[in-house]
C-alpha atoms as a PDB file:
ATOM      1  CA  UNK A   1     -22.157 -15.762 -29.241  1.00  0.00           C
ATOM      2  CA  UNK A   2     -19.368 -18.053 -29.963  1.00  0.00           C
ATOM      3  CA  UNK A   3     -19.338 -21.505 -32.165  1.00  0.00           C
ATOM      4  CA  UNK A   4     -20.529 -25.055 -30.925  1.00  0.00           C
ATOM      5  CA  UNK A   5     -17.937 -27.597 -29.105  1.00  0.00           C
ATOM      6  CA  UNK A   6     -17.267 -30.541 -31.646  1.00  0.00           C
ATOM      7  CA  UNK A   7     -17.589 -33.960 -29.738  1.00  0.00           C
ATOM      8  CA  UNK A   8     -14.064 -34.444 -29.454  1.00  0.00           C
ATOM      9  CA  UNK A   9     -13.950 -31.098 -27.602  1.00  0.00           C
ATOM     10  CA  UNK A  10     -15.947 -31.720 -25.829  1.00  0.00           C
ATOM     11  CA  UNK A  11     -14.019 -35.478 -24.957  1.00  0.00           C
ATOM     12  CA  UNK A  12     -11.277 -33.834 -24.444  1.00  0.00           C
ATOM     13  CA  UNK A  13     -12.306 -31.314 -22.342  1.00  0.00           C
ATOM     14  CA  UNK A  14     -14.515 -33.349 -20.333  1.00  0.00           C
ATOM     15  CA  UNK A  15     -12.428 -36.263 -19.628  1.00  0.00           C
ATOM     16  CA  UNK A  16     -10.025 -33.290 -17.986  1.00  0.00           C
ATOM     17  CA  UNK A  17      -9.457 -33.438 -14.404  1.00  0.00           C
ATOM     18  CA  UNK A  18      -8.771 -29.678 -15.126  1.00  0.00           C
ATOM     19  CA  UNK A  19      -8.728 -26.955 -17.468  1.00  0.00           C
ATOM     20  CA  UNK A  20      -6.043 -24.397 -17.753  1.00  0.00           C
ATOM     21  CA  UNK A  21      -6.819 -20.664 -18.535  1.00  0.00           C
ATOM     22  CA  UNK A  22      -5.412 -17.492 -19.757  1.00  0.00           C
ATOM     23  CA  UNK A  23      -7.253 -14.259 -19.892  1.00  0.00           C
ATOM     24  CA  UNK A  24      -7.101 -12.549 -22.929  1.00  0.00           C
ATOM     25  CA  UNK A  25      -5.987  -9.269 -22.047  1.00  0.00           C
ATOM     26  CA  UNK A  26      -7.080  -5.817 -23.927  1.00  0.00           C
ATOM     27  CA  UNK A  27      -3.647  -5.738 -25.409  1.00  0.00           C
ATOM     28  CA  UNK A  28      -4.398  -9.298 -27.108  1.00  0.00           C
ATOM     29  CA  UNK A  29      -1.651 -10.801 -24.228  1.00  0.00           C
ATOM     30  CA  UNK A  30      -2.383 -13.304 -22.312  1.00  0.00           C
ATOM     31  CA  UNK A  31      -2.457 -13.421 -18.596  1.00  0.00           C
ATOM     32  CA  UNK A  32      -0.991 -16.514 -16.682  1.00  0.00           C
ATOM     33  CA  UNK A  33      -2.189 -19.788 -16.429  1.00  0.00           C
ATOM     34  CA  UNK A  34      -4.420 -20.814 -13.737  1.00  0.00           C
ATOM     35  CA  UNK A  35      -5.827 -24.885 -13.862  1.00  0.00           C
ATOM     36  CA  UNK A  36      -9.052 -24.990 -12.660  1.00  0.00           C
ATOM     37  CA  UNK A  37     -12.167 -27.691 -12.448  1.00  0.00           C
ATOM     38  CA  UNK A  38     -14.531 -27.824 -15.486  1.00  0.00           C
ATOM     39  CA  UNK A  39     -17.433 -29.573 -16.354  1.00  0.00           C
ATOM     40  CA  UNK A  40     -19.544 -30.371 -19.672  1.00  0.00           C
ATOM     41  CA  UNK A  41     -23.514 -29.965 -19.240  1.00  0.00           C
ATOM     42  CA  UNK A  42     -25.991 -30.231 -22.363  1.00  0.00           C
ATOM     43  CA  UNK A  43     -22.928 -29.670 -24.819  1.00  0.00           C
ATOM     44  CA  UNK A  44     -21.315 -26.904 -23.488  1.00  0.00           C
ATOM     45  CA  UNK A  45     -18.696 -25.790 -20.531  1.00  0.00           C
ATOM     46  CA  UNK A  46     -18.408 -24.484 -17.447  1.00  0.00           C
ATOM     47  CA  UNK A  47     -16.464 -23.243 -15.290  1.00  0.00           C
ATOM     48  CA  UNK A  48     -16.296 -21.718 -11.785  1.00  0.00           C
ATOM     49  CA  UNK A  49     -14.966 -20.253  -8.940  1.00  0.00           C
ATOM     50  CA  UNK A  50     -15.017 -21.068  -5.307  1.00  0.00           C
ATOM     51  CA  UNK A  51     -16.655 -17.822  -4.708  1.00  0.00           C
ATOM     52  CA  UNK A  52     -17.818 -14.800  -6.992  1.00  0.00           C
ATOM     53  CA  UNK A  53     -14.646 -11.540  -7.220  1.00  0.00           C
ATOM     54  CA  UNK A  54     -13.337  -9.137  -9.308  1.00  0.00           C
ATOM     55  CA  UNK A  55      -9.334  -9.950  -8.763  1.00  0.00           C
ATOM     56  CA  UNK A  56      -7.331 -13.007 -10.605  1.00  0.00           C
ATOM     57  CA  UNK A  57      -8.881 -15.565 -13.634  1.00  0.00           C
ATOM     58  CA  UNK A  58     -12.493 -14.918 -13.135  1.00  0.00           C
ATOM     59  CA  UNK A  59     -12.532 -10.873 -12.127  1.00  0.00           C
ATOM     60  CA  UNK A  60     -10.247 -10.728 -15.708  1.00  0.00           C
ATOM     61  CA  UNK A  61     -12.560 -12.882 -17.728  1.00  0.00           C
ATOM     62  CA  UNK A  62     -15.551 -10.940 -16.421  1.00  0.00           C
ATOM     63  CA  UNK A  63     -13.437  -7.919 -17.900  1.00  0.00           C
ATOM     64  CA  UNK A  64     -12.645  -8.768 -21.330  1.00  0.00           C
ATOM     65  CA  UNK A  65     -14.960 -11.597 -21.998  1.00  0.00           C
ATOM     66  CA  UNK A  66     -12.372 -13.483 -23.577  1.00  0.00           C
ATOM     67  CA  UNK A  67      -9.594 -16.604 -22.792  1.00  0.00           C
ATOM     68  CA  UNK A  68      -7.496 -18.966 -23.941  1.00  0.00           C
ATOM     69  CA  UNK A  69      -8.115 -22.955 -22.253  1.00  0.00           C
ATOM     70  CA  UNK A  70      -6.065 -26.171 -22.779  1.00  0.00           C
ATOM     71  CA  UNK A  71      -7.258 -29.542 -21.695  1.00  0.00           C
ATOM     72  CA  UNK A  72      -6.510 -32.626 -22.811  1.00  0.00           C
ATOM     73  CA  UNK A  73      -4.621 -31.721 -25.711  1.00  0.00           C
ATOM     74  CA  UNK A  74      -6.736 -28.934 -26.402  1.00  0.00           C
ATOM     75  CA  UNK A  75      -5.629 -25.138 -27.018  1.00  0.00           C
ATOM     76  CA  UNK A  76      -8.496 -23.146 -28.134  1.00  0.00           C
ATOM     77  CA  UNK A  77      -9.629 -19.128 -27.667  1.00  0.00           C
ATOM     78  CA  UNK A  78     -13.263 -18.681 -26.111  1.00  0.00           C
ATOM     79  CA  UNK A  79     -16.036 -16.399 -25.365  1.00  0.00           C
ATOM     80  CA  UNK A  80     -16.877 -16.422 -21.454  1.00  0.00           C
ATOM     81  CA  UNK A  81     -20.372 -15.685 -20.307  1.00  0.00           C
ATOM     82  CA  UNK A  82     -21.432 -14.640 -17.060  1.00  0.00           C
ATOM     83  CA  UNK A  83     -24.989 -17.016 -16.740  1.00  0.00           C
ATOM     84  CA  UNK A  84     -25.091 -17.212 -12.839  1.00  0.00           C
ATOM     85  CA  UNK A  85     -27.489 -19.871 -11.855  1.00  0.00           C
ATOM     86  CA  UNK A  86     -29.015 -20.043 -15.423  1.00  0.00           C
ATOM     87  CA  UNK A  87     -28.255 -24.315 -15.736  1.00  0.00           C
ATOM     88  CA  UNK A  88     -27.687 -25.000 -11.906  1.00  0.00           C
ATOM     89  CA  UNK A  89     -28.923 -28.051 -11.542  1.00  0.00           C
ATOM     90  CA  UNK A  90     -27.151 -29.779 -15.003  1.00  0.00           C
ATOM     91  CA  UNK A  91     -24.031 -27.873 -13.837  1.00  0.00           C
ATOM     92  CA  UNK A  92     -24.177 -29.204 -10.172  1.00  0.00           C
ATOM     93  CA  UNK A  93     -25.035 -32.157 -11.347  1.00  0.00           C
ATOM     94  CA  UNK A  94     -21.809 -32.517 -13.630  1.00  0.00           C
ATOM     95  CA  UNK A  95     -19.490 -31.370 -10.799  1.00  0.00           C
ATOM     96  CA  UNK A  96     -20.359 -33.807  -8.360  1.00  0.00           C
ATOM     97  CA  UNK A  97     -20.332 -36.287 -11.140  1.00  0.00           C
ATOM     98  CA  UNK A  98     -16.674 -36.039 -12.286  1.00  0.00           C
ATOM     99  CA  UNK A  99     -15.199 -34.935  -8.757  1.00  0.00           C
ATOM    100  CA  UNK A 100     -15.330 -36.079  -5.423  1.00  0.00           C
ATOM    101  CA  UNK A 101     -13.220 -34.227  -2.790  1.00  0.00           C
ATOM    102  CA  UNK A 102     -14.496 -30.875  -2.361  1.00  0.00           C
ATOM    103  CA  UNK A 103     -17.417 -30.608  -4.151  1.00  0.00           C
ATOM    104  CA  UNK A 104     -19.107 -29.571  -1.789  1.00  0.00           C
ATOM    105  CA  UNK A 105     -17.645 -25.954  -2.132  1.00  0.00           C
ATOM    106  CA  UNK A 106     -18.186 -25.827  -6.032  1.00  0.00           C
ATOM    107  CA  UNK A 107     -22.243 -26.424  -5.604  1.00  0.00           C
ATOM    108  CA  UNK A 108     -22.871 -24.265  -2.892  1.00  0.00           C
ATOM    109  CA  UNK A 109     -25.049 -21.068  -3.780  1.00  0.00           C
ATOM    110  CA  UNK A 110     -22.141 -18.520  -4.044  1.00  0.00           C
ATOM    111  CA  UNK A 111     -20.697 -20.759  -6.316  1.00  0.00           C
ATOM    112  CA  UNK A 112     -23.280 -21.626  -8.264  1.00  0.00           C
ATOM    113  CA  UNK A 113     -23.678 -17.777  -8.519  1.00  0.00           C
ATOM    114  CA  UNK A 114     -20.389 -17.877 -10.599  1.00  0.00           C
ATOM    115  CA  UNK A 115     -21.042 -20.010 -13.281  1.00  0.00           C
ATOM    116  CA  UNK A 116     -19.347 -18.857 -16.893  1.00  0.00           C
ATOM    117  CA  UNK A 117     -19.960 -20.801 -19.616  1.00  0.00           C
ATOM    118  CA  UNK A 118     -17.122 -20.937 -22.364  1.00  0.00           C
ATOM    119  CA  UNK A 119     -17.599 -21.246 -26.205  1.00  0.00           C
ATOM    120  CA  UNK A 120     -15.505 -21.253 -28.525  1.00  0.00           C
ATOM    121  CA  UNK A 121     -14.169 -18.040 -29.783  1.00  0.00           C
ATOM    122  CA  UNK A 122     -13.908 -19.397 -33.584  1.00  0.00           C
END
């Protein structure tokens, strides 16, 4: 599913305080930008959400499986894939690494429970 990051993707993604995305709507639109926290774990990225739903960013990317991010200079279509708790620890680990305030929230079990991971799309 999906290509590799390059380094500098992954630089410029990580280095991010966030990441803004789009759903890629059925249509091929976009839907509206929403910044959100990211992190980079064992070469790829995640993503998640304060708690798991089915309404705004995440309840659209569950949908259509697709996006559009920019981060530090970086404008790319990915892949998003629902893996849960499949890398917890690496991805907790990254989140309280890069933030500080409220962190707390974004390692707790419901939100470890909605962990994507984005690749890129080409």
């Amino acid at each position: 599913m999906g290509e590799r990051w390059s380094t500098d993707d992954l630089k410029a993604i990580g280095s991010a305080q966030e990441l803004e995305i789009a759903v890629r709507r059925s249509d091929g639109g976009l839907g509206r930008w929403t910044p959100i926290w990211v992190v980079c774990a064992g070469g790829e990225v995640f993503v998640r959400t304060w708690h798991r739903r089915e309404t705004g960013w995440y309840g659209g990317v569950l949908r259509t499986g697709r996006a559009r991010v920019r981060a530090g200079g970086l404008v790319t279509d990915v892949l998003v894939e629902d893996v849960g708790e499949t890398a917890r620890s690496e991805v907790d680990a990254a989140y309280r690494g890069k933030y500080t305030g409220g962190v707390a929230d974004m390692v707790s079990d419901s939100a470890a429970l909605s962990t994507l991971r984005l690749r890129p799309a080409s």
